[in-house]
Protein backbone atom coordinates (compact mmCIF):
# COMPACT_ATOMS: atom_id res chain seq x y z
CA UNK A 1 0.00 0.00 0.00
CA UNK A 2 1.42 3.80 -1.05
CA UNK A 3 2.56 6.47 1.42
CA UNK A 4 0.39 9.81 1.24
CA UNK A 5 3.31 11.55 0.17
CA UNK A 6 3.61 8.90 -2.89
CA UNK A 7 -0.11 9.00 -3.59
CA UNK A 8 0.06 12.90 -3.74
CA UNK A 9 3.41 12.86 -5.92
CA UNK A 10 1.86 10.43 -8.23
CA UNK A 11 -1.89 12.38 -8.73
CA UNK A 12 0.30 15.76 -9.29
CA UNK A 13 2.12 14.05 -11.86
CA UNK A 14 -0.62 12.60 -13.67
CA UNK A 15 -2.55 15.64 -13.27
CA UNK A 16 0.09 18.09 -14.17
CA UNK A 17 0.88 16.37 -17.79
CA UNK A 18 -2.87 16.26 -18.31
CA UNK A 19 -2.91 20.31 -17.84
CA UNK A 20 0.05 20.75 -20.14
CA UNK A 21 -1.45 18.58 -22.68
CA UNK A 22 -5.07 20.00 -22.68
CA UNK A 23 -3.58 23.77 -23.01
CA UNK A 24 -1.10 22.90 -25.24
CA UNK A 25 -3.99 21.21 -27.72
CA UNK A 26 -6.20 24.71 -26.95
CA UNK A 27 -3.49 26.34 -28.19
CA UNK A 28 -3.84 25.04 -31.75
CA UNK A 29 -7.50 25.09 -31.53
CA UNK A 30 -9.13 28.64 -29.78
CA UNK A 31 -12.26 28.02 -30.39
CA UNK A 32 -12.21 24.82 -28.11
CA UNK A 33 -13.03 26.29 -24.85
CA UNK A 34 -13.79 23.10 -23.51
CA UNK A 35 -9.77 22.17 -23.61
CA UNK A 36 -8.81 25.30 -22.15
CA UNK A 37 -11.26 24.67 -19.04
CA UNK A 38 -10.00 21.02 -18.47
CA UNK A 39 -6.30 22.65 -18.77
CA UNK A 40 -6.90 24.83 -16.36
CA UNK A 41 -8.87 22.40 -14.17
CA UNK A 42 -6.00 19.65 -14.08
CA UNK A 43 -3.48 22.49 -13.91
CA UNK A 44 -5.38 23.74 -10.70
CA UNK A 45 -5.60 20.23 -9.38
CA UNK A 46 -1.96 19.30 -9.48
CA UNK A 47 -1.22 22.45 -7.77
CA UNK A 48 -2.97 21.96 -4.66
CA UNK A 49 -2.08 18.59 -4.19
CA UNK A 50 1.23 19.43 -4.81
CA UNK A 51 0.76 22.72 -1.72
CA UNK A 52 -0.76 19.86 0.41
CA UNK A 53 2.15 17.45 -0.19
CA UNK A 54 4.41 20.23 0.81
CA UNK A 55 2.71 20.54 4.41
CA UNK A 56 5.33 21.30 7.16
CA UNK A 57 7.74 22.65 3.85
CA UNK A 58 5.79 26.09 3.77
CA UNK A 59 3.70 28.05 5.70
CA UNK A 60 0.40 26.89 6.87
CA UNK A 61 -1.72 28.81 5.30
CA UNK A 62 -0.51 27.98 1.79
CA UNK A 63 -0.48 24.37 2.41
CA UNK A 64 -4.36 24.51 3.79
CA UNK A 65 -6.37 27.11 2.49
CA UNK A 66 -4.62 28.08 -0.56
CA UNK A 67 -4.23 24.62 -1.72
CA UNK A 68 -7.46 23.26 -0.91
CA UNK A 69 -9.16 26.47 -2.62
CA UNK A 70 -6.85 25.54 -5.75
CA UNK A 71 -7.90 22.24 -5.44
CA UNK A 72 -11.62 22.54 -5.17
CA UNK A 73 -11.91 25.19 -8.11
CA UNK A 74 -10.69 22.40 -10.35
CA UNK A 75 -13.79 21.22 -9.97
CA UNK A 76 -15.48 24.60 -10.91
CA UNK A 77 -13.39 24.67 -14.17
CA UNK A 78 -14.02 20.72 -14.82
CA UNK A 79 -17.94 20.97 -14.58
CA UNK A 80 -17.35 24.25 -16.86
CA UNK A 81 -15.10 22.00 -19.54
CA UNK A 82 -18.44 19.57 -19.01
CA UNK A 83 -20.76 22.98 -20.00
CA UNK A 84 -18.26 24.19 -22.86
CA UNK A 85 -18.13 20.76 -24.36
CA UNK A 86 -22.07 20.49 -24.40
CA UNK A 87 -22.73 24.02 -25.62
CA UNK A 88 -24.16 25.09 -22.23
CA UNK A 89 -24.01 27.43 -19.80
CA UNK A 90 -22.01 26.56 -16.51
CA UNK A 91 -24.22 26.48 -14.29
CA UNK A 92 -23.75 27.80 -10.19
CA UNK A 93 -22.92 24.42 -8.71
CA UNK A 94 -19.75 25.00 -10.62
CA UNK A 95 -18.61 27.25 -7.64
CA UNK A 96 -19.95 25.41 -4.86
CA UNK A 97 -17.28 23.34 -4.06
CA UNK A 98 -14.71 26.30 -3.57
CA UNK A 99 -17.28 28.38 -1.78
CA UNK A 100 -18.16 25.60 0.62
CA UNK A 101 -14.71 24.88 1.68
CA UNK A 102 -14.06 29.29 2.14
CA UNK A 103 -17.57 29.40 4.46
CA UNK A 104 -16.75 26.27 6.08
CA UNK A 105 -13.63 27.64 6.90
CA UNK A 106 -15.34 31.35 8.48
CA UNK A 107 -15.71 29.27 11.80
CA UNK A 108 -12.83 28.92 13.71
CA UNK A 109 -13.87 25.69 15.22
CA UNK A 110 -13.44 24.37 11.43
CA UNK A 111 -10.31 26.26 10.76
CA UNK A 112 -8.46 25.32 13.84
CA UNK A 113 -9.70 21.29 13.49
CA UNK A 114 -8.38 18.58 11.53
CA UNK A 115 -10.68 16.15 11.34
CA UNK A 116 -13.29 18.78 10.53
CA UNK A 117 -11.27 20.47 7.57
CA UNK A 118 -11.10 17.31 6.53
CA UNK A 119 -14.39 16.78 6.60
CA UNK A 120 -15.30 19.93 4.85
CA UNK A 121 -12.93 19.73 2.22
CA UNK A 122 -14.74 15.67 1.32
CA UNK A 123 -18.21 17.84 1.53
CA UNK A 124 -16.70 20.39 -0.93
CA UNK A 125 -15.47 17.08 -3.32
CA UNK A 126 -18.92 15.22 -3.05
CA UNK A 127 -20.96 17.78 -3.98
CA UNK A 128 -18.18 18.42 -7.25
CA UNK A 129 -18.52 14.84 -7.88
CA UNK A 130 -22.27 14.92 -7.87
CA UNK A 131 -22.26 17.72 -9.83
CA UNK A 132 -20.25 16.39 -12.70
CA UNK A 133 -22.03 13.49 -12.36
CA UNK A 134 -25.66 15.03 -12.79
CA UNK A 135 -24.14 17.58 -15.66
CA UNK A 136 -22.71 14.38 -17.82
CA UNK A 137 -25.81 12.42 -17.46
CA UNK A 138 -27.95 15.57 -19.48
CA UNK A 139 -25.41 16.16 -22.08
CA UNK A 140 -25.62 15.33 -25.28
CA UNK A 141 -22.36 14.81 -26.52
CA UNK A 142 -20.30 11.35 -27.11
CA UNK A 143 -22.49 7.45 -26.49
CA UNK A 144 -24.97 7.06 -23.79
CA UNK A 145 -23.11 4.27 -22.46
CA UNK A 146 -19.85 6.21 -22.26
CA UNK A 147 -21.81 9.14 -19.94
CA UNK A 148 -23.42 6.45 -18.12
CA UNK A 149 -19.78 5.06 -17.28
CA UNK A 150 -18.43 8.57 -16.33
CA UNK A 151 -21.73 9.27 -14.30
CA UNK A 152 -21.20 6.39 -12.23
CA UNK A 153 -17.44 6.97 -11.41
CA UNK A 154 -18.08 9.99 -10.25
CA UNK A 155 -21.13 9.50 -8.78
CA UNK A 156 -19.20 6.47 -6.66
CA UNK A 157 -16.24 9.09 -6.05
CA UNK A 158 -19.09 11.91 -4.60
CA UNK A 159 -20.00 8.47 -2.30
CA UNK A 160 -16.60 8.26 -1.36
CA UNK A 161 -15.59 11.57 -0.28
CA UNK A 162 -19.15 11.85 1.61
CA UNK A 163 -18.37 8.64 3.00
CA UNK A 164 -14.93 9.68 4.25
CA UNK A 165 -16.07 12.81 5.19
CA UNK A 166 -18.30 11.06 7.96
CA UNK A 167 -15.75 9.12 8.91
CA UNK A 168 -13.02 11.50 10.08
CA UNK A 169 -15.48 13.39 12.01
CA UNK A 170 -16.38 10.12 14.35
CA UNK A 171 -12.13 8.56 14.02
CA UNK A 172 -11.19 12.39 14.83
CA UNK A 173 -7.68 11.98 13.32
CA UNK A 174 -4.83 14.56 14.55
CA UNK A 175 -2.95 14.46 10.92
CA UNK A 176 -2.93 12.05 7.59
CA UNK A 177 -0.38 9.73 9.54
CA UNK A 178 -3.16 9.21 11.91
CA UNK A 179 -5.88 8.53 8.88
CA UNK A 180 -5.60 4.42 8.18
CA UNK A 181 -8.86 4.37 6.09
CA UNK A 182 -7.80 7.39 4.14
CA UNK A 183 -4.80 5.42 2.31
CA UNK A 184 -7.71 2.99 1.45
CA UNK A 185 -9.86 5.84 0.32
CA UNK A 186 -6.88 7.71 -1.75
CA UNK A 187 -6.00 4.47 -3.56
CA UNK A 188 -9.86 3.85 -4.63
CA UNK A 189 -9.64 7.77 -5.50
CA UNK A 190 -6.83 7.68 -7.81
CA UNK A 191 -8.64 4.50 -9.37
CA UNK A 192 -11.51 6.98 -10.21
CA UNK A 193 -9.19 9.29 -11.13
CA UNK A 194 -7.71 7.41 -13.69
CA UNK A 195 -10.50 5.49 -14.84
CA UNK A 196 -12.79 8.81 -15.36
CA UNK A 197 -9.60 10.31 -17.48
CA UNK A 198 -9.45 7.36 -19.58
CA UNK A 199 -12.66 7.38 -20.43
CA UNK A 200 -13.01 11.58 -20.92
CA UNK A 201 -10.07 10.89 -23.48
CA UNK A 202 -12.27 8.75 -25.27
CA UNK A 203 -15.12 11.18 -24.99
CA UNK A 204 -12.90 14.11 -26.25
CA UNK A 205 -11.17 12.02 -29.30
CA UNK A 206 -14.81 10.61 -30.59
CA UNK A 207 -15.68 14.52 -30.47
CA UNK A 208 -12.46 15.60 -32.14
CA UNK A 209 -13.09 12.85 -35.01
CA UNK A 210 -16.58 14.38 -35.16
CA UNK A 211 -15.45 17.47 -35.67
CA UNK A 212 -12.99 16.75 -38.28
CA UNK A 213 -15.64 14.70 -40.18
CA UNK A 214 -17.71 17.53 -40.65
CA UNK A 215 -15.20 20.05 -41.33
CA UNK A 216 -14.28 17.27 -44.22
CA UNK A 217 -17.96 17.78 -45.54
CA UNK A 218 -18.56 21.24 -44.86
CA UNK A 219 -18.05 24.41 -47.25
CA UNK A 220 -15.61 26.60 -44.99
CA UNK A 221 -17.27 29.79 -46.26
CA UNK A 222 -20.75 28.79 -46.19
CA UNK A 223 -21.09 26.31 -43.38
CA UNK A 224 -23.39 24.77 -45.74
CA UNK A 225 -22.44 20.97 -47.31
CA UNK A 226 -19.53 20.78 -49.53
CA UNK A 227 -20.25 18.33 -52.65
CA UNK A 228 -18.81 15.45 -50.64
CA UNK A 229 -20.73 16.26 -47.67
CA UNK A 230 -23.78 16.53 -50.24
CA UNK A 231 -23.44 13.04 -51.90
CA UNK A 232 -23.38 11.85 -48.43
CA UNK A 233 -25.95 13.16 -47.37
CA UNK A 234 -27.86 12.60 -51.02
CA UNK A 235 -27.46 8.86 -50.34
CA UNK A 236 -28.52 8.94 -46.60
CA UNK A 237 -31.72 10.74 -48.03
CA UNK A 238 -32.52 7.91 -50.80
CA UNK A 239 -32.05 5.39 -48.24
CA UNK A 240 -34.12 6.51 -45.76
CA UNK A 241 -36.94 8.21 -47.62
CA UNK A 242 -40.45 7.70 -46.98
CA UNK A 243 -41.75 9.35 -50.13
CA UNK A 244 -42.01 7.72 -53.86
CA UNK A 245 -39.77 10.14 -55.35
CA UNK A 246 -36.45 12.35 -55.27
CA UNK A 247 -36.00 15.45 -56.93
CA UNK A 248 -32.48 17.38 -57.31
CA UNK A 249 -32.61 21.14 -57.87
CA UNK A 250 -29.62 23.01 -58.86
CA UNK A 251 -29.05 26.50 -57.91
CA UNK A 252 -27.20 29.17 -59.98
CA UNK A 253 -26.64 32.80 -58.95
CA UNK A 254 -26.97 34.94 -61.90
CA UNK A 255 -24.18 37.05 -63.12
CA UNK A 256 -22.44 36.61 -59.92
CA UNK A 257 -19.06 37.27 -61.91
CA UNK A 258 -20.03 40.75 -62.89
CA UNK A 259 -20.83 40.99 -58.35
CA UNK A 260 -16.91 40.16 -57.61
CA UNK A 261 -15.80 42.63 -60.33
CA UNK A 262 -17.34 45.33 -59.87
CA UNK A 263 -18.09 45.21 -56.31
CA UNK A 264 -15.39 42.89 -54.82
CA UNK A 265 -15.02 39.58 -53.88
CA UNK A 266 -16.17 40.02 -50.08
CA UNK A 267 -19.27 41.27 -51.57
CA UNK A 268 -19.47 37.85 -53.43
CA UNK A 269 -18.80 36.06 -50.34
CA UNK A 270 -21.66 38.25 -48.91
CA UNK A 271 -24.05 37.00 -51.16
CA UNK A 272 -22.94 33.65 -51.52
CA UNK A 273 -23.48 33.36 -47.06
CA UNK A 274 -27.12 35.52 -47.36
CA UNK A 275 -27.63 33.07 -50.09
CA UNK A 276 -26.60 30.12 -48.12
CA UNK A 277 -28.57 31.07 -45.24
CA UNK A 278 -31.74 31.90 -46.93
CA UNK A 279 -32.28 28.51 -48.59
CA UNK A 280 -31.33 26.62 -44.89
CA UNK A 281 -33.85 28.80 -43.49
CA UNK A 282 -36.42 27.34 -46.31
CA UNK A 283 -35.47 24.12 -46.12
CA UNK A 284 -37.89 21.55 -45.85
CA UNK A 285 -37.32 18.06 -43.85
CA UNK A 286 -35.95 15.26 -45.42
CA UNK A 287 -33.92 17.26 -47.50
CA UNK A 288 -30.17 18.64 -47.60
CA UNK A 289 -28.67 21.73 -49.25
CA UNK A 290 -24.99 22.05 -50.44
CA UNK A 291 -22.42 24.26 -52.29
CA UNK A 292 -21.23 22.63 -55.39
CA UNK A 293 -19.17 25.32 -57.28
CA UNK A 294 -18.22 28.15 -57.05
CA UNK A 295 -21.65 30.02 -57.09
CA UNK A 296 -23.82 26.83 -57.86
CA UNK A 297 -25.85 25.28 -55.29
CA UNK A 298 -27.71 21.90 -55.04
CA UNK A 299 -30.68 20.57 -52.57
CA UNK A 300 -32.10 17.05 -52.77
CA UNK A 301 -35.43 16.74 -51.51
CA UNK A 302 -37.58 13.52 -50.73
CA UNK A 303 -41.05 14.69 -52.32
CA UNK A 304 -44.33 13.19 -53.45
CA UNK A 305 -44.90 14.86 -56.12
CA UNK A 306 -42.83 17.21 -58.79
CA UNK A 307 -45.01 20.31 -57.62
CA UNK A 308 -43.32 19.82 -54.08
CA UNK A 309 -40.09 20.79 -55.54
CA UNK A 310 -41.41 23.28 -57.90
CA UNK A 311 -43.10 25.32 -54.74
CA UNK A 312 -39.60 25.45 -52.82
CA UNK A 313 -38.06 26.73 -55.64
CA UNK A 314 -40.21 29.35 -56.39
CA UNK A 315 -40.24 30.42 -53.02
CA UNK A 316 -36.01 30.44 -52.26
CA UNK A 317 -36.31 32.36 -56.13
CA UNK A 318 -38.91 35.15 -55.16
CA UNK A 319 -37.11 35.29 -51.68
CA UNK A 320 -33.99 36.17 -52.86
CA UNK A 321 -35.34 38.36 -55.68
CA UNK A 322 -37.16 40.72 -52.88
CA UNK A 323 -34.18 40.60 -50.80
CA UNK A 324 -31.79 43.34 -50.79
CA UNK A 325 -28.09 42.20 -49.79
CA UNK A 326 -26.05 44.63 -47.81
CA UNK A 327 -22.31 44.98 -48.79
CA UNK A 328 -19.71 47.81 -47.82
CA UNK A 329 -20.89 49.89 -50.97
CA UNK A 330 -24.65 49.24 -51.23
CA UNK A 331 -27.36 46.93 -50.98
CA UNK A 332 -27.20 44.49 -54.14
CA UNK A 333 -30.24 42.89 -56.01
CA UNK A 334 -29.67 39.26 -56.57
CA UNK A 335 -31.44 36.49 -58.39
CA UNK A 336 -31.30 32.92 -59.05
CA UNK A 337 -31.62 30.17 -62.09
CA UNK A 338 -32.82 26.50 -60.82
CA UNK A 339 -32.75 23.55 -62.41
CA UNK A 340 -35.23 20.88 -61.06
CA UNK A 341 -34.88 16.93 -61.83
CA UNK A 342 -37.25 14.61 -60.73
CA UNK A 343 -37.33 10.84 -60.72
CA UNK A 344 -38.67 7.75 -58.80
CA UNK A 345 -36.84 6.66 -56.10
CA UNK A 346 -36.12 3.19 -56.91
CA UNK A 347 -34.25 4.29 -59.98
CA UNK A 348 -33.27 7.55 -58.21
CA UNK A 349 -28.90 8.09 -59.16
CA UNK A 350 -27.34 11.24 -58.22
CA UNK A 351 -25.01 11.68 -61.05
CA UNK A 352 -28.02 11.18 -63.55
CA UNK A 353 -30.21 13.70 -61.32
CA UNK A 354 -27.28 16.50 -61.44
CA UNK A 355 -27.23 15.77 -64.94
CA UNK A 356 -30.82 16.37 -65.74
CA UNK A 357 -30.87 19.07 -63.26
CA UNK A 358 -27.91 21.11 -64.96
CA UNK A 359 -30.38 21.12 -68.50
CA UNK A 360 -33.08 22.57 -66.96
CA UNK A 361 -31.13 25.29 -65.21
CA UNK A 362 -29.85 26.14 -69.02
CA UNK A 363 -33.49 25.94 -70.07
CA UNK A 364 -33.78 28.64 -66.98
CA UNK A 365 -30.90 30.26 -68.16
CA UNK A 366 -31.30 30.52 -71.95
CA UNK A 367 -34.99 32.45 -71.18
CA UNK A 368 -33.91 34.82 -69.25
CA UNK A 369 -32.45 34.01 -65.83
CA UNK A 370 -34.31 34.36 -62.70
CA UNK A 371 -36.57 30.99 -63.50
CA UNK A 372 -37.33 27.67 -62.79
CA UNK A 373 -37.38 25.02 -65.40
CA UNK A 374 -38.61 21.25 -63.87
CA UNK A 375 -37.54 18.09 -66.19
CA UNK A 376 -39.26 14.76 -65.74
CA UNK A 377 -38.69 12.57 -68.04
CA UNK A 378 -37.96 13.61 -71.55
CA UNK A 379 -39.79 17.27 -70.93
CA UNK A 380 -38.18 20.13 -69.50
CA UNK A 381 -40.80 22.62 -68.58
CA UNK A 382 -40.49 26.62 -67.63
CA UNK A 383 -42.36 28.01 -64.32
CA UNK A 384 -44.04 31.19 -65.44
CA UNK A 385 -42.71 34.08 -63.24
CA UNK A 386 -43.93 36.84 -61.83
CA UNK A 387 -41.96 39.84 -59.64
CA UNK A 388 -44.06 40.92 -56.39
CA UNK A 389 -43.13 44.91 -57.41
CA UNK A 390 -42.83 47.78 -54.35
CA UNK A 391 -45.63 50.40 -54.19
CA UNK A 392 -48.50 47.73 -55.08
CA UNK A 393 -51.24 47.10 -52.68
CA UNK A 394 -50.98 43.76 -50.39
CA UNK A 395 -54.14 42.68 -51.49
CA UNK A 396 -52.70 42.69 -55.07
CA UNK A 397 -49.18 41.48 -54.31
CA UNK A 398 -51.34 38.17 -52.44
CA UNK A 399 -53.24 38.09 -55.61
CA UNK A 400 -50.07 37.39 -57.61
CA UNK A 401 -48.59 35.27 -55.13
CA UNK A 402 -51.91 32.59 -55.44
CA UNK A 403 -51.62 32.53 -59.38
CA UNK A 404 -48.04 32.04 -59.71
CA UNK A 405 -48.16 29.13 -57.51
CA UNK A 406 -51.67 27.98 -59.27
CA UNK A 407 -49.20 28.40 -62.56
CA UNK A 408 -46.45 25.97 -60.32
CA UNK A 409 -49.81 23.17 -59.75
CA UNK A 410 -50.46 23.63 -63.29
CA UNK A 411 -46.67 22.71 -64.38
CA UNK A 412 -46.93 19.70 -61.83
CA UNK A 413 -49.70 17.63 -63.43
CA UNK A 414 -48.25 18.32 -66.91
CA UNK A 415 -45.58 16.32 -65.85
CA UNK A 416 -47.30 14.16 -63.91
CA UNK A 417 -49.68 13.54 -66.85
C-alpha cells in the first residue's frame, strides 16, 4: 500500500501532464473552450495537491487554504469544460465546491480542526462529484453508455468523499499519519481518477473525429455541405426516404461574376453566405442543401410529387429576388436560375439527377435568368414568373402570389400527366 506523500506525488504528476497537454492542444484550436477549461482544471488540481504534499515545507496557510481552494476550483473549471463541451451554460454548482470549503472555513472551530477540515474539504469534493455526475448524465455529446460510465465513477467518487467525510469526524484523526482508512480511500480515488480520465479521453477524441468529419464535408465559407458532404448526405436521403420520389434542384446565382468585379469579392462572399442562409432557413425536412461550385448550389429533396419541388423553388427564387443584400458599398439585387430533376426513387442516381438538373437550369438560363425550369422525363418545362413589385397594394401582391403558384400546380400535373 502507497505512502500519502507517494499518492500525492503520483496524482500531481498525472494531473500536471494532463494540464500541459489539454492547453497545449487549446493552443492550436481557440475556439475549443472546452480544452482550455480542463487545462486549467488539471493544472489547478496538481497544484494543490502538490501545496498539500508540501505541508510542514511552507507556511500553513498555503499548504491549507490556498491549496485546498486551488484544489476545489478544479472542480469549478471541470464541470465548466463539461458545459463548454455540451454548448451550455455553466451552471452555479460550478462554484460550490470552492465556496463551501471558504464558508466552512469562516468558523474557527473548522479552521483550527483537523478532522473537521477534513471533513469539509470531502463535503466540498462530493458535492463536485455529484455535480459532474448530474451535468454528464444531461449532455448530449459522445455514447450514452460512455456518460453512463463517467456518471457512475463519479457518482461512486461523490460516495466516497461523503463517506470519508463522515468518517473523520467520528475517528477524529490529529494528521494524515493518523488517517488508516484514508490510504484505502486515496487508492480507490486515484482509481476513479484514472478510470474517469481514460474514459473523458475517449469522450474528447470521438468529439475531435466528429469534428474533423464535418469540417471534411462542410463548405468553410458557407457552413453549408460541400459536394462530398452533399453526396453523403444525397445517399442517406434515398435510403431513408419515406416518399415515392427524389427530386435534385440546382441552384445558380446569376451574373455573380459581374458581383466580384465590380463590387469585390467580399461582396461575393456576402451574397454567396445571405444566399446560403436563406435557402437553410427554407429548407424543408428530409432534405439537404450544399455548395457545389463556385456560385452553384444543389438541394435534394424527398417529395411526393414534382409540384413539391417546384413550390420550394419558387419560393427560395422570389425570396432572394425581394431581398436586398447589404455589402460595404450598397445593398445588391440578386437572383437565381434553378434547375429541377425529378425521378422515382427506386431508380433515383445522383449523377443522372445532377445531370438532368444542370439542362433545366440552361433551359432557366437561356430564357432569361431568374426561372425555374422542372424536367421529368424527356420534358423540361419553364415556371411562369412573376416579380411581387414595391408600391402595389398587399391585397394585389397576395393576388399574384396565389396565381403564380396555381401556374407551379399547373406545371406539376403536366408532368405528372
Amino acid at each position: 500500500m502507497i505512502d500519502v506523500k507517494t499518492a500525492f506525488l503520483l496524482w500531481v504528476i498525472q494531473a500536471g501532464t494532463l494540464a500541459i497537454l489539454l492547453l497545449a492542444i487549446w493552443l492550436h484550436g481557440r475556439d475549443q473552450r472546452h480544452f482550455l477549461w480542463f487545462g486549467i482544471g488539471f493544472a489547478a488540481h496538481a497544484t494543490g495537491l502538490g501545496l498539500v504534499g508540501a505541508r510542514g515545507n511552507i507556511p500553513d496557510f498555503v499548504s491549507i487554504h490556498v491549496a485546498n481552494i486551488t484544489s476545489l476550483f478544479a472542480f469549478s473549471a471541470w464541470i465548466t469544460a463539461i458545459s463548454a463541451l455540451d454548448r451550455r451554460r455553466a451552471p452555479f454548482a460550478a462554484w460550490l465546491p470552492p465556496l463551501i470549503w471558504i464558508v466552512g472555513n469562516l468558523l474557527p472551530q473548522v479552521r483550527e480542526t483537523f478532522a473537521l477540515r477534513v471533513s469539509t474539504y470531502n463535503l466540498a469534493a462530493a458535492i463536485g462529484f455529484l455535480s459532474l455526475a448530474v451535468l454528464i448524465t444531461k449532455a448530449s455529446f459522445s455514447s450514452r453508455r460512455y456518460r453512463i460510465m463517467l456518471s457512475a465513477i463519479w457518482a461512486t467518487q461523490a460516495m466516497s468523499s461523503l463517506t470519508f467525510g463522515i468518517f473523520v469526524i467520528f475517528r477524529q484523526p490529529k494528521g494524515f499519519q493518523d488517517n488508516i482508512l484514508g490510504l484505502w480511500m486515496g487508492t480507490v480515488a486515484l482509481v476513479g481518477f484514472i478510470t474517469a480520465i481514460v474514459i473523458l479521453a475517449k469522450m474528447l477524441m470521438d468529439r475531435s473525429e466528429e469534428r474533423l468529419q464535418a469540417l471534411v464535408r462542410t463548405d468553410p465559407l458557407t457552413g453549408v455541405l460541400n459536394r462530398r458532404g452533399f453526396s453523403e448526405a444525397y445517399q442517406r436521403i434515398h435510403d431513408e426516404a419515406p416518399s415515392p420520389a427524389l427530386a435534385l434542384l440546382i441552384f445558380d446565382l446569376d451574373h455573380f461574376k459581374q458581383v466580384n468585379d465590380e463590387h469585390g469579392h467580399q461582396a461575393g462572399d456576402q451574397v454567396l453566405l445571405e444566399f446560403s442562409a436563406l435557402c437553410r432557413s427554407l429548407l424543408p425536412q428530409r432534405a439537404a442543401f450544399g455548395r457545389t461550385g463556385g456560385e452553384e448550389f444543389a438541394a435534394v429533396l424527398a417529395i411526393s410529387e414534382p409540384r413539391d419541388a417546384a413550390l420550394f423553388a419558387e419560393t427560395v427564387r422570389m425570396a432572394l429576388a425581394e431581398k436586398p443584400i447589404s455589402t460595404e458599398l450598397k445593398p445588391l439585387s440578386i437572383t437565381t436560375s434553378i434547375g429541377i430533376a425529378v425521378s422515382p426513387l427506386a431508380g433515383a442516381k445522383l449523377e443522372q439527377l445532377m445531370s438532368d438538373a444542370d439542362s433545366a437550369l440552361y433551359v432557366s438560363k437561356s430564357q432569361g435568368r431568374n426561372r425555374t425550369s422542372v424536367k421529368a422525363g424527356a420534358r423540361i418545362v419553364t415556371v411562369p414568373t412573376a416579380r411581387l413589385e414595391t408600391g402595389v397594394a398587399v391585397d394585389e401582391q397576395v393576388d399574384r402570389q396565389v396565381a403564380i403558384l396555381k401556374r407551379i400546380a399547373a406545371v406539376a400535373t403536366s408532368l405528372d400527366s
